[in-house]
Protein backbone atom coordinates (compact mmCIF):
# COMPACT_ATOMS: atom_id res chain seq x y z
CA UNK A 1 19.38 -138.72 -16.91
CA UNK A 2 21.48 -141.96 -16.94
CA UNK A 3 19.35 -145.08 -16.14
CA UNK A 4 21.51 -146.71 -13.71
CA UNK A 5 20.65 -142.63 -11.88
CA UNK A 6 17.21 -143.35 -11.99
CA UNK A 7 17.36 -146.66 -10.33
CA UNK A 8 19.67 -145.49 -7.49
CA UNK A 9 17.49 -142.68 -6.99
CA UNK A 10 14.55 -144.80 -6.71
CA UNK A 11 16.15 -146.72 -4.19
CA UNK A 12 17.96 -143.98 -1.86
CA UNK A 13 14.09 -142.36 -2.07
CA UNK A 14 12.44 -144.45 0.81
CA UNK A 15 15.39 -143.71 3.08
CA UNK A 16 15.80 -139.67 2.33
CA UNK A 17 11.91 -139.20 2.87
CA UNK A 18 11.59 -140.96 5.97
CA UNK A 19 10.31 -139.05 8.53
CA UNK A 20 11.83 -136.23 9.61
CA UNK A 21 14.94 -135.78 11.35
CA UNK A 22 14.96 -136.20 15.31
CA UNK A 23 18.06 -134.32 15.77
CA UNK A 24 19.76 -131.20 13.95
CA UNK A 25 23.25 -132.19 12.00
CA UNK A 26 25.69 -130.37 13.86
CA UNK A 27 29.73 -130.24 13.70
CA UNK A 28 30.65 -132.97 15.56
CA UNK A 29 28.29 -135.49 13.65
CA UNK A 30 29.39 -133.97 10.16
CA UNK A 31 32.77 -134.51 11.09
CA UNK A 32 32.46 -138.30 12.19
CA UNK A 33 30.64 -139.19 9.04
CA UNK A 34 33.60 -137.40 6.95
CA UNK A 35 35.91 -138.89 8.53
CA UNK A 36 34.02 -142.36 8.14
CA UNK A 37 34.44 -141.16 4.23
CA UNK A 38 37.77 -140.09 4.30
CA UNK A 39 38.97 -144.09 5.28
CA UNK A 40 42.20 -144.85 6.15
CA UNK A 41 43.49 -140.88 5.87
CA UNK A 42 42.60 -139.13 9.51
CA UNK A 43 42.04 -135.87 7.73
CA UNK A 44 41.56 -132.91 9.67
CA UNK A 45 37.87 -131.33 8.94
CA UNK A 46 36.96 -127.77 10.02
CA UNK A 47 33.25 -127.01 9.20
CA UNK A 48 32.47 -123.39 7.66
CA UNK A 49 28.99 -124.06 7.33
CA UNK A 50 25.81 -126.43 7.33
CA UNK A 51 22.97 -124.99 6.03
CA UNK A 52 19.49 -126.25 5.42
CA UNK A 53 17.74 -126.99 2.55
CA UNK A 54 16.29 -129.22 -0.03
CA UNK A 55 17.43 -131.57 -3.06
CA UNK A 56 15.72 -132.19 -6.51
CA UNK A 57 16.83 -134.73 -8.63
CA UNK A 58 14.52 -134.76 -11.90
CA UNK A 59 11.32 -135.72 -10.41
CA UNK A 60 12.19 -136.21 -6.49
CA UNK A 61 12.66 -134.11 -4.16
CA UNK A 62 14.27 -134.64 -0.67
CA UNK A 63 13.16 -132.51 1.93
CA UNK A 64 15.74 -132.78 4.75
CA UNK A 65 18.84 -132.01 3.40
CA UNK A 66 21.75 -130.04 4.82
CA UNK A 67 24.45 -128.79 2.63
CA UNK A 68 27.79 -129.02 4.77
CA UNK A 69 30.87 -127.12 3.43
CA UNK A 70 34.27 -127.43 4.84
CA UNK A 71 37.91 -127.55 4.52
CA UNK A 72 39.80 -130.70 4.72
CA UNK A 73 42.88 -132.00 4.39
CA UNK A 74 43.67 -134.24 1.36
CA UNK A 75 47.09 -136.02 0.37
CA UNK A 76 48.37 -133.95 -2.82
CA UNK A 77 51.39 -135.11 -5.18
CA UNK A 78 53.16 -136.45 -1.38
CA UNK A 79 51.90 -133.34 0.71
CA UNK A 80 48.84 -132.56 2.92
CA UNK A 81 46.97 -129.79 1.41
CA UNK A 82 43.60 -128.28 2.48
CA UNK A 83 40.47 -128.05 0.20
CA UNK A 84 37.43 -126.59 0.25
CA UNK A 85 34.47 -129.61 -0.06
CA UNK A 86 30.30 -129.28 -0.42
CA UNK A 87 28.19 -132.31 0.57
CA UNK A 88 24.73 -132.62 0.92
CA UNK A 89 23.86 -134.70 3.57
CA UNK A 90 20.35 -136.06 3.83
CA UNK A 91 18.43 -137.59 6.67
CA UNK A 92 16.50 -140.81 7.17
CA UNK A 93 15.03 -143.15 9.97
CA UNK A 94 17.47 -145.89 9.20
CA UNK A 95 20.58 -144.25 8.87
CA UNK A 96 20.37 -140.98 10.28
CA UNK A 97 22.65 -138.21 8.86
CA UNK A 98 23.91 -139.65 5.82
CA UNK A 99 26.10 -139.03 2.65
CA UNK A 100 26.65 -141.39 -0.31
CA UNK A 101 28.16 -141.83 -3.54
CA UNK A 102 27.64 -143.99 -6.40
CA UNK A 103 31.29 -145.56 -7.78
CA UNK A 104 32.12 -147.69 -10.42
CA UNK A 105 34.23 -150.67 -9.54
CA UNK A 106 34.80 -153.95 -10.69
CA UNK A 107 31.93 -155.74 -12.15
CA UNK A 108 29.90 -152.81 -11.64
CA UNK A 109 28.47 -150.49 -9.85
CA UNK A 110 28.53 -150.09 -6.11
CA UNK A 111 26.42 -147.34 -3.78
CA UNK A 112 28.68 -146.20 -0.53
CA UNK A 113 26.66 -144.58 2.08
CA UNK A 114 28.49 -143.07 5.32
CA UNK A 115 26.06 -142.57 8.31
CA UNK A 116 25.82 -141.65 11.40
CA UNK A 117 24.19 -144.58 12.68
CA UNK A 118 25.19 -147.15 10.53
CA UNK A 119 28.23 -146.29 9.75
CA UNK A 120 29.81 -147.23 6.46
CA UNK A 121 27.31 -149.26 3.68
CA UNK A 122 28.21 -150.71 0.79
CA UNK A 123 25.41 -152.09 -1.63
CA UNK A 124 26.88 -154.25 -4.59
């Protein structure tokens, strides 16, 4: 496993093992923090399913994770086009229902985390 993995995993850890959720992640929450992903496009999102579960990532595991598939649409070579996505969404006291992504940018690396009460977070 990458290093720089490691060390956003041991930082994410805290917040996805908080306690546990106070609310189920329906529709309507999935879709605002998608959309909160999605930025400047106003993609339309149909959920097919959210189902529960849990994540492992070499040693940690996150216990209150929801897997939320659905079909969106993306812009594609000037068109709209619809695509099937899978995110795992995972739950914590300070953020809620959340999804994030490490990306590279310039002069580093940068973790984006989309929430449902924080919104969008960006740690550089």
């Amino acid at each position: 496993m990458a290093k720089w993995l490691l060390s956003l995993l041991l930082c994410l850890a805290p917040f996805a093992q908080a306690g546990g959720p106070t609310h189920e992640l329906d529709e309507k929450i999935a879709i605002q923090i998608l959309t909160l992903e999605a930025e400047n496009r106003k993609p339309e999102i149909k959920i097919a399913l959210i189902q529960d579960g849990t994540s492992r990532e070499g040693s940690f595991e996150f216990a209150h994770v929801r897997r939320v598939t659905s079909i969106e649409t993306v812009p594609e070579g000037g068109a709209r086009v619809r695509r099937m996505t899978c995110r795992e969404f995972h739950w914590s006291d300070a953020y809620g229902w959340f999804t994030w992504e490490s990306r590279k940018e310039r002069g580093g690396e940068a973790i984006w985390i989309w929430s449902e009460i924080q919104g969008q977070v960006i740690v550089r």
